[in-house]
Protein backbone atom coordinates (compact mmCIF):
# COMPACT_ATOMS: atom_id res chain seq x y z
CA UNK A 1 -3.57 43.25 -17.77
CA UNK A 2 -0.43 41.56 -16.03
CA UNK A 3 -1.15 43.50 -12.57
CA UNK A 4 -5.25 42.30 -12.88
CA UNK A 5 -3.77 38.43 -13.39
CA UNK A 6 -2.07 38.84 -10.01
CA UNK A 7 -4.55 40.95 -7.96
CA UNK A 8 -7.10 37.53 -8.71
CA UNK A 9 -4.71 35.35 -7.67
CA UNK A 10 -3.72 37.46 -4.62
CA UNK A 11 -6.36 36.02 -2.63
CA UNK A 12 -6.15 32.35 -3.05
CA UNK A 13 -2.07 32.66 -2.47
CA UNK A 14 -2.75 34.74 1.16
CA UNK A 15 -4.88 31.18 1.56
CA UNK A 16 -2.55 28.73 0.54
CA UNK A 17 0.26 30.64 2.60
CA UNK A 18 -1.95 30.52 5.60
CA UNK A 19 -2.55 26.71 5.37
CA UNK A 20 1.57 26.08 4.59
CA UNK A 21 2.55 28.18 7.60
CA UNK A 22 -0.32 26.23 9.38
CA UNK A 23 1.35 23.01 8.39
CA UNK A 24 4.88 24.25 9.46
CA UNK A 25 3.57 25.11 13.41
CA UNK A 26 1.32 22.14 13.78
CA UNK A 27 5.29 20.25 12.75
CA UNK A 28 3.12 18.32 9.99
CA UNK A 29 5.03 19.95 7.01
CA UNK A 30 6.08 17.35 4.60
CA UNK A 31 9.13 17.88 2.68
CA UNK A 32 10.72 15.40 -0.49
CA UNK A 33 13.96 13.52 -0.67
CA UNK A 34 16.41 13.68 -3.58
CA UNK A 35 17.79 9.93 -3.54
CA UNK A 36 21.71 10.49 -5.23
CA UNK A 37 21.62 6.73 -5.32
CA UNK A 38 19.99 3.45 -3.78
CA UNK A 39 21.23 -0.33 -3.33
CA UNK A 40 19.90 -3.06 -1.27
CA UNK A 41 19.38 -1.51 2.25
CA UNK A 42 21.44 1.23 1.34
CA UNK A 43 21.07 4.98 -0.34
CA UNK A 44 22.81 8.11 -0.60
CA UNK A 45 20.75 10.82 0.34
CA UNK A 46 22.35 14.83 0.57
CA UNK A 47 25.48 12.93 0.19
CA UNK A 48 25.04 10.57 3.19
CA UNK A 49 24.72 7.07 3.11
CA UNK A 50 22.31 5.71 5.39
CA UNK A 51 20.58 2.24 5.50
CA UNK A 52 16.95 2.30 4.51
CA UNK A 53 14.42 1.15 6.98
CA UNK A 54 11.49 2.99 5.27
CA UNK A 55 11.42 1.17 2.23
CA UNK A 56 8.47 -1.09 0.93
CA UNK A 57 10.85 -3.59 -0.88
CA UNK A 58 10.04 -6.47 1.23
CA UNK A 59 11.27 -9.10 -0.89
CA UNK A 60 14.04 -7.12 -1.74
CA UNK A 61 13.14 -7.37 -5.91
CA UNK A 62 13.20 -4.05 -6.77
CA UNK A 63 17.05 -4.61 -8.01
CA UNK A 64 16.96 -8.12 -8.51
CA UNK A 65 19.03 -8.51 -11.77
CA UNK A 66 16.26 -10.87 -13.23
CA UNK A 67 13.65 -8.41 -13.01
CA UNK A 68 15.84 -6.02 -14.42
CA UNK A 69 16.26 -8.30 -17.63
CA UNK A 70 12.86 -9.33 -18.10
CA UNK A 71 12.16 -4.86 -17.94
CA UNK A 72 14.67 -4.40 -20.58
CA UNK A 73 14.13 -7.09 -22.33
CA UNK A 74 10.16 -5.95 -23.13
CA UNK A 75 11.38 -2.31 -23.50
CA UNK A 76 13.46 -3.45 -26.40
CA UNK A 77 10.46 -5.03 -28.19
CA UNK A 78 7.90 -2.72 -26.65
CA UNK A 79 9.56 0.59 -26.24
CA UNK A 80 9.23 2.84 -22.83
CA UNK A 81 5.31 3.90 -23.03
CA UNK A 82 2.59 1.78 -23.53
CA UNK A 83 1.45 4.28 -26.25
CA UNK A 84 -2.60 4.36 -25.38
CA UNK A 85 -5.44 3.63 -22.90
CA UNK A 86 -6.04 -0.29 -22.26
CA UNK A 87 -9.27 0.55 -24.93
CA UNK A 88 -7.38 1.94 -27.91
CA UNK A 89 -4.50 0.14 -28.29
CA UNK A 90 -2.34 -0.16 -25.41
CA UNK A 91 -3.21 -3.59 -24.03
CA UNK A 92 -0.49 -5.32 -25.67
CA UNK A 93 0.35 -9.32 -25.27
CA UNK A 94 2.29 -9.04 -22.32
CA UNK A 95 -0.21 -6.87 -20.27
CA UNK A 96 -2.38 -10.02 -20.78
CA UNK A 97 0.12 -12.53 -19.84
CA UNK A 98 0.46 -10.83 -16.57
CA UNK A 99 -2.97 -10.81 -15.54
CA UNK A 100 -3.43 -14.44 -16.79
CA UNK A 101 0.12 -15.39 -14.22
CA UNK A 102 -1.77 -12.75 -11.51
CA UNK A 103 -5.15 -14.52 -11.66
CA UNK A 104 -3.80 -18.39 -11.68
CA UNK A 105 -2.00 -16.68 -8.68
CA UNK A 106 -4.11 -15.68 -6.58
CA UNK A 107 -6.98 -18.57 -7.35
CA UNK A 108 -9.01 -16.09 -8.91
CA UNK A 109 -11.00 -16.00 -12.67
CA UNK A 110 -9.24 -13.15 -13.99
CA UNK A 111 -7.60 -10.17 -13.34
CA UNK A 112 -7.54 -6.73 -14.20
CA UNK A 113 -4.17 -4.04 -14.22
CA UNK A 114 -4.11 -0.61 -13.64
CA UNK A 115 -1.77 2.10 -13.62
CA UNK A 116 -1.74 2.46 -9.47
CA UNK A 117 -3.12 1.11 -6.13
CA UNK A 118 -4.74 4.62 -5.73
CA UNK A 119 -6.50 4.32 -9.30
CA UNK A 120 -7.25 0.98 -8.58
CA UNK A 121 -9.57 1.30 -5.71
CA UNK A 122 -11.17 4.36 -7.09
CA UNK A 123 -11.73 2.46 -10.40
CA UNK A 124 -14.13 -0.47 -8.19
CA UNK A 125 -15.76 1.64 -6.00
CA UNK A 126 -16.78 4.01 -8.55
CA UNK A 127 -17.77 1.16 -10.83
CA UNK A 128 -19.63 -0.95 -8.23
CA UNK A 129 -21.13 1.85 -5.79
CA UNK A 130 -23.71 4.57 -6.32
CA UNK A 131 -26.09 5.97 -3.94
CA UNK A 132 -28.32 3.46 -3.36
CA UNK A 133 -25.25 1.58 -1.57
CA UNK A 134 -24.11 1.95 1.54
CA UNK A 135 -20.03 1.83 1.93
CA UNK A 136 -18.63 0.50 5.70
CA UNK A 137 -14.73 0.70 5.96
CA UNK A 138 -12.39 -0.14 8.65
CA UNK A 139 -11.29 3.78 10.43
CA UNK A 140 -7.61 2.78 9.52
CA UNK A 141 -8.10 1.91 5.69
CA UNK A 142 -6.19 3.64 2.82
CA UNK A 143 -6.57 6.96 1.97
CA UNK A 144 -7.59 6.13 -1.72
CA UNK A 145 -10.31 4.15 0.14
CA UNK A 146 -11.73 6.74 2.03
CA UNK A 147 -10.94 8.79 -1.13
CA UNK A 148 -13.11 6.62 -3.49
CA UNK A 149 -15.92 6.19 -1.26
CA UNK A 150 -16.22 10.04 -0.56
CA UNK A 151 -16.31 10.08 -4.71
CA UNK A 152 -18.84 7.95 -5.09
CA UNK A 153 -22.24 9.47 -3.87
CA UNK A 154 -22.70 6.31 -1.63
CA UNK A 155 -23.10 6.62 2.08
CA UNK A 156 -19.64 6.42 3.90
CA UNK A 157 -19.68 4.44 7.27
CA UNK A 158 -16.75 3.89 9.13
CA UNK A 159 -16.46 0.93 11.79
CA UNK A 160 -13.71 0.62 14.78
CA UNK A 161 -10.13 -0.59 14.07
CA UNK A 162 -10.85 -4.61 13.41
CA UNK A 163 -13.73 -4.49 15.53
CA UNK A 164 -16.11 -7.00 13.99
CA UNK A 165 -19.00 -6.67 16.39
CA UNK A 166 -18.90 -2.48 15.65
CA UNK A 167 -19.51 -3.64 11.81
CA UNK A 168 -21.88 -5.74 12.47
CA UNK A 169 -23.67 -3.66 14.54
CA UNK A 170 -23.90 -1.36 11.15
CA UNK A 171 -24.64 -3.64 9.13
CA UNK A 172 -28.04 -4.41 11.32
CA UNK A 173 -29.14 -0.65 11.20
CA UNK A 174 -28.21 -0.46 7.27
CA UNK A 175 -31.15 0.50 5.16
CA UNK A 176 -30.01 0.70 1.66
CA UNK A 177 -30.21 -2.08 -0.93
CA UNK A 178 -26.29 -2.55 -1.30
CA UNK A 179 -23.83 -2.96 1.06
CA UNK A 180 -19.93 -2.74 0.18
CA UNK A 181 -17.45 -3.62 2.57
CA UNK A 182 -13.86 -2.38 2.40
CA UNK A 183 -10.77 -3.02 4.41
CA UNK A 184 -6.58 -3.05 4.29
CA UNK A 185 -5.75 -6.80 4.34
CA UNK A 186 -2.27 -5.45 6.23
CA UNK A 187 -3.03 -1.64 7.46
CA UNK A 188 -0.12 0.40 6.00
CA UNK A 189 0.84 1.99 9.33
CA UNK A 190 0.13 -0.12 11.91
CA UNK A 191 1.70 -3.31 10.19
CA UNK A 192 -1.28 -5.38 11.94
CA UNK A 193 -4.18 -7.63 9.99
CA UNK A 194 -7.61 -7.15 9.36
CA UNK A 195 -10.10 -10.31 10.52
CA UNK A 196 -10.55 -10.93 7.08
CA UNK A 197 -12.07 -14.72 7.90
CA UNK A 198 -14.55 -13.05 10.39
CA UNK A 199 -15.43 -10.29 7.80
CA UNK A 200 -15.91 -12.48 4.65
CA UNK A 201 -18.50 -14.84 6.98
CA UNK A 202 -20.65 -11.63 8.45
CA UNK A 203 -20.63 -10.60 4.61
CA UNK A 204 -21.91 -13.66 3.37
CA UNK A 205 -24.65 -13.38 5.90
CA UNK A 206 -25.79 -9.96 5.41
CA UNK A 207 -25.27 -10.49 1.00
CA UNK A 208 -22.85 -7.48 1.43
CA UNK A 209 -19.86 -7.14 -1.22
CA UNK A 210 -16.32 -7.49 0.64
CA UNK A 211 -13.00 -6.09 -0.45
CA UNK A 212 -9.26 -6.35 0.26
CA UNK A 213 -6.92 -3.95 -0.68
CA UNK A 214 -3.73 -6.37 0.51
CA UNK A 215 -1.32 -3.86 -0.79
CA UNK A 216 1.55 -4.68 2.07
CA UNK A 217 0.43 -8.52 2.17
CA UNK A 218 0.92 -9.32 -1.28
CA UNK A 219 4.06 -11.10 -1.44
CA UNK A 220 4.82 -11.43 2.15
CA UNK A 221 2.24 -13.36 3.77
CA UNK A 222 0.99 -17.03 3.08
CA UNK A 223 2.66 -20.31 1.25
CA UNK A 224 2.33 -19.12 -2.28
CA UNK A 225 3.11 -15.55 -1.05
CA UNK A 226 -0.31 -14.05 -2.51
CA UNK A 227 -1.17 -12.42 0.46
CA UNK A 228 -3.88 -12.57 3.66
CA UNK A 229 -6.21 -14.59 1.36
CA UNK A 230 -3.38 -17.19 0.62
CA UNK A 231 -2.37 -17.07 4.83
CA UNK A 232 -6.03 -17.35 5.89
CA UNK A 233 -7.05 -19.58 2.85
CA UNK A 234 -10.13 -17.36 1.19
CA UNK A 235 -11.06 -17.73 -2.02
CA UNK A 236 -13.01 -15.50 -4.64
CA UNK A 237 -16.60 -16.97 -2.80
CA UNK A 238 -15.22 -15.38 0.70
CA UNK A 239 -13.16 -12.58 -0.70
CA UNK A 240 -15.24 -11.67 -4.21
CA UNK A 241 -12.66 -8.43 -4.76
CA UNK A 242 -8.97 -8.63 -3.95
CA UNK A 243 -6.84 -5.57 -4.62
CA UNK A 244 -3.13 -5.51 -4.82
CA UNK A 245 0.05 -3.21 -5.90
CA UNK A 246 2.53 -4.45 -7.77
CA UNK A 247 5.11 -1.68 -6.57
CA UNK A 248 6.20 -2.68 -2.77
CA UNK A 249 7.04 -6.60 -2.47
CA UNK A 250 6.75 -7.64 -6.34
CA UNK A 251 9.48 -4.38 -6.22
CA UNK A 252 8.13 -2.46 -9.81
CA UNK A 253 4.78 -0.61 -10.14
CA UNK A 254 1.21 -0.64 -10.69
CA UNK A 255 -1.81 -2.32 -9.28
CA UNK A 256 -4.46 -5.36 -9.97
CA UNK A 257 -8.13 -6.72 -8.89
CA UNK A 258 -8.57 -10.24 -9.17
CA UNK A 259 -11.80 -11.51 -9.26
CA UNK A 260 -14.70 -13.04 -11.31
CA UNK A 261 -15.31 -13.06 -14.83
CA UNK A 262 -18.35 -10.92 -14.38
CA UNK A 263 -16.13 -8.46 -11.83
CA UNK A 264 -13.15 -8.14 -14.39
CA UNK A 265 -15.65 -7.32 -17.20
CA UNK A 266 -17.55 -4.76 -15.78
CA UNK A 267 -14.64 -3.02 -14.54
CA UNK A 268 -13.75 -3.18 -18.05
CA UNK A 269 -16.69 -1.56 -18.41
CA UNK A 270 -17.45 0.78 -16.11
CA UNK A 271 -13.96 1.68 -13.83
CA UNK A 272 -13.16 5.22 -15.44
CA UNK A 273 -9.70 4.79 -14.03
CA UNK A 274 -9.03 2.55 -15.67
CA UNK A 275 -10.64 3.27 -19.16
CA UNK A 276 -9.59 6.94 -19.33
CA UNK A 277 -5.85 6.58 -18.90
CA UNK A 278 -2.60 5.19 -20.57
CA UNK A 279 -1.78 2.19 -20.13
CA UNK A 280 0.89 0.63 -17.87
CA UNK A 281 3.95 0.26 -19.75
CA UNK A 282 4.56 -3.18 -21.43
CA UNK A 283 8.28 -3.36 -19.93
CA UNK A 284 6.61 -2.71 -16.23
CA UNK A 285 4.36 -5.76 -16.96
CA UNK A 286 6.80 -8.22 -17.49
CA UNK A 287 9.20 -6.98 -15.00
CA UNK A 288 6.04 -7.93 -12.78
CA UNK A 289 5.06 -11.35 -14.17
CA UNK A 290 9.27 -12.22 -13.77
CA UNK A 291 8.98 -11.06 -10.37
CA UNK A 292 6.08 -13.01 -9.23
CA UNK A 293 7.53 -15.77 -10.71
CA UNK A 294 10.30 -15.20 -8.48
CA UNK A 295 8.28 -14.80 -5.15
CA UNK A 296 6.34 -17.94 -5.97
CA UNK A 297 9.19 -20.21 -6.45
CA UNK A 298 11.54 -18.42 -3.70
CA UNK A 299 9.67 -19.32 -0.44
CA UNK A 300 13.48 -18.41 1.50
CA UNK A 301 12.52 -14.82 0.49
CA UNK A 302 9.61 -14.84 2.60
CA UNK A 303 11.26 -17.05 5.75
CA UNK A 304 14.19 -14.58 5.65
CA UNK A 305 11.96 -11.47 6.30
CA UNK A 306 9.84 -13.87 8.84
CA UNK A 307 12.77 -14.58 10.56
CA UNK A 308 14.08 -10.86 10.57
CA UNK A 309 10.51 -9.88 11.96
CA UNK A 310 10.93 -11.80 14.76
CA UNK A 311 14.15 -10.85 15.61
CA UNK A 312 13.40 -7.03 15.66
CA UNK A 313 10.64 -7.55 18.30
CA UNK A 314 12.96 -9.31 20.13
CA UNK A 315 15.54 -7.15 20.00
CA UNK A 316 13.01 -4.23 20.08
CA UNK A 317 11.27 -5.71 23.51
CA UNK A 318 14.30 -6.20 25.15
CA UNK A 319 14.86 -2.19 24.87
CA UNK A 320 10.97 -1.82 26.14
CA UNK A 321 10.36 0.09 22.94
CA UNK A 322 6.91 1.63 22.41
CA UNK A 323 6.11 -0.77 19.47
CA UNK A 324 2.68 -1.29 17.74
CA UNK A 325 1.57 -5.32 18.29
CA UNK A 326 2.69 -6.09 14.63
CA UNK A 327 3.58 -9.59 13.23
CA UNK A 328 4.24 -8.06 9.87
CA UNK A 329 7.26 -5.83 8.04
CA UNK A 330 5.60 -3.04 8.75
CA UNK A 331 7.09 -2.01 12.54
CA UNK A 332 5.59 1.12 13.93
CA UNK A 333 7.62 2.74 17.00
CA UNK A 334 4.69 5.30 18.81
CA UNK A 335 6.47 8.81 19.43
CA UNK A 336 5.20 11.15 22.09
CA UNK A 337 3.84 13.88 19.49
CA UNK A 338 4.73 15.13 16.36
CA UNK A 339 8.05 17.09 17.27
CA UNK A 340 9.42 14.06 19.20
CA UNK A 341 9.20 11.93 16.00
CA UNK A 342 10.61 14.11 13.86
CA UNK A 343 13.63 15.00 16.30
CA UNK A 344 14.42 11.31 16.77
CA UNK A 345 14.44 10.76 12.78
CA UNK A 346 16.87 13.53 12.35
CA UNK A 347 18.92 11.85 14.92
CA UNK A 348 18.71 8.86 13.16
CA UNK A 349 19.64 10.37 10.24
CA UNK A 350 22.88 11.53 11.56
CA UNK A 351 23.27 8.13 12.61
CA UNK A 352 23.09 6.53 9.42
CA UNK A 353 19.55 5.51 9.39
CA UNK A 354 16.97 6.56 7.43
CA UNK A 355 13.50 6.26 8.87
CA UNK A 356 10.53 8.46 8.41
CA UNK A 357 8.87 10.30 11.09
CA UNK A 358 4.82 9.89 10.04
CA UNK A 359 2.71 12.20 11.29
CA UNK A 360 -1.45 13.44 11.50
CA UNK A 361 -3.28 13.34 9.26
CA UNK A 362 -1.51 10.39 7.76
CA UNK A 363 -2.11 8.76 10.93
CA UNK A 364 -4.91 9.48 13.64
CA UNK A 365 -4.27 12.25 16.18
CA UNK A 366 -1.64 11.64 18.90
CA UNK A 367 -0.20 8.92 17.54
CA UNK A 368 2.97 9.71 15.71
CA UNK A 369 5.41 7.67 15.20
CA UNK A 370 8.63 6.49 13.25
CA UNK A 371 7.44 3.93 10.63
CA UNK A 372 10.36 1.16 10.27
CA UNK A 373 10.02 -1.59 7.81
CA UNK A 374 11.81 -4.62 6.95
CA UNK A 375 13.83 -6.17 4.17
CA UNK A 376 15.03 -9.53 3.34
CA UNK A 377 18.33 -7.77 2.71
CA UNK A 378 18.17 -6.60 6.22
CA UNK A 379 20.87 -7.87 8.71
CA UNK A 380 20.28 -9.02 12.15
CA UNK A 381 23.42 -6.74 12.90
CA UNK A 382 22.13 -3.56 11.18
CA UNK A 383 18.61 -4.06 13.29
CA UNK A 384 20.92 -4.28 16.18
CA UNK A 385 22.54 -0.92 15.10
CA UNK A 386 18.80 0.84 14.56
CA UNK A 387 17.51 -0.19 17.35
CA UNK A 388 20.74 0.90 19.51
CA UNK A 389 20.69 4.01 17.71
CA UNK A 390 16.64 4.21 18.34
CA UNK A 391 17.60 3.70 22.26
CA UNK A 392 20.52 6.06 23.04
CA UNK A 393 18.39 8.71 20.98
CA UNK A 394 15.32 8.32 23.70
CA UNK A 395 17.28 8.79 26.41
């Protein structure tokens, strides 16, 4: 019975062997990092200490000893789980308080958490789309994006990298009764904006819904710090569905959509990621509402990492690195192929840098590249030392 269990499974592992050894030629195998430690900038990893320029931390919260409090604090009232879904009975007082702080925030109605950015977006577009709409993203959006929209039965269109007139031009040949707009607010890898003011007027026009996922702006761009809708100044009428994650600048986890009253509720509704799984946990939620406490009173935290922006492409130019035009954390150094960026994060590795070689299909087809990203705990002299160590390794 044993030797007819492995004779079915024999073909679908000659498959999955095929595709791995696939991955290893092509030099897109991915392979995990066991962290022994991590502080600030810096973390051990295989016994090495290296400073991190591949973190999302912006803000540099993620170990801010306040935060910390306000997570053990709940976790001692709350315990570690949540318990339930947001429906049975793990919504608890504090998960309600944070939406309340993340609404007032970001000048919305109300706001909605869920467990992850991923979830998130595949909770609205599943909720909001079906097949009578048609879905136009931007080429470079987030996977769980693309992801959601493929899910939902609508039809996908994609439009050029920020090219307005390319979406417009869709928009005039579009047929079906809805129309749902989706973009990045900061695209993940190429650390650039989306014309979110230009967007949210051509949607208007057309009656076509328009979301943001601002996962990497949240926190990091505009006065109050809630992202490309605080920088640009867009509110719920020009940007009806904002997305967010609480887990890169706010420094703990999870996600939100902000939005009207009638948006909120019907995700309540009708988001099955959101009603079929547990509920964040209460401690995570307050470690949130402490930290965006923080980032709204803190406004240094967000002219330190300014400041540290523009020194890198400074610093960067003055080497004639291949950089991506990028006014944000997110600083994206273009490699010659796949085996180039990979050889050049080893050797920053050795160096005592850590820095992620990023590679198709995670990014489009000859362009990989070495994904650095900035800190407020950053240094002006360990940028110097990266980008010396980036230099002498391209030689």
């Amino acid at each position: 019975m044993s030797e007819g269990r492995l004779s079915a499974q024999e073909p679908m592992a000659s498959e999955l062997e095929t595709r791995l050894r696939k991955q290893h030629e092509t030099q897109r195998y991915r392979t995990r990092v066991n962290l022994n430690a991590c502080s600030g900038t810096e973390c051990v990893v295989d016994g090495r200490k290296l400073i991190n320029f591949c973190s999302n931390d912006y803000l540099g919260l993620k170990q801010d000893s306040r935060v910390i409090s306000a997570f053990t604090e709940a976790a001692q009232q709350w315990g570690v789980g949540s318990g339930a879904s947001h429906l049975i009975s793990g919504h608890t007082a504090v998960h309600h308080k944070l939406e309340e702080r993340i609404a007032a925030w970001t000048g919305r109605e109300r706001a909605l958490v869920f467990s992850t950015g991923y979830m998130a977006n595949l909770g609205v577009i599943s909720a909001l789309c079906d097949r009578s709409t048609s879905i136009i993203e931007d080429k470079l959006v987030h996977a769980s994006l693309l992801d959601a929209a493929k899910l939902s039965n609508a039809k996908l269109l994609r439009f050029k990298h920020n090219d307005v007139k390319h979406l417009q031009t869709l928009l005039e040949k579009n047929s079906r009764e809805k129309v749902f707009i989706a973009v990045d607010g900061v695209f993940s890898m190429d650390g650039d904006l989306c014309p979110a003011k230009e967007i949210a007027e051509l949607a208007q026009k057309k009656s076509a819904q328009f979301m943001i996922d601002d996962a990497h702006g949240l926190g990091c761009l505009g006065e109050k710090g809630f992202g490309i809708c605080d920088l640009l100044r867009l509110g719920q009428n020009q940007v009806p569905i904002l997305m967010g994650t609480l887990g890169k600048a706010l420094g703990t986890f999870g996600a939100f959509v902000a939005g009207s009253e009638a948006l909120i509720e019907s995700l309540i509704q009708f988001a099955r990621s959101y009603i079929y799984t547990t509920a964040l946990p209460p401690a995570v939620a307050a470690a949130t509402e402490q930290s965006i406490r923080i980032c709204q009173q803190e406004n240094w935290r967000r002219d330190r990492l300014n400041q540290l922006i523009e020194f890198f492409k400074s610093e960067a130019n003055a080497r004639e690195l291949n950089l991506l035009p990028s006014n944000t954390a997110i600083q994206p150094l273009l490699m010659e192929n796949e085996s180039s960026a990979l050889k050049i994060s080893q050797a920053l590795k050795l160096k005592g840098f850590w820095v992620v070689a990023v590679r198709p299909p995670t990014v489009p087809e000859n362009s990989s590249r070495l994904r650095i990203t900035l800190s407020t705990l950053h240094t002006e002299q360990q940028i110097t030392e990266l980008l010396d160590s980036i230099y002498s390794s391209l030689k």
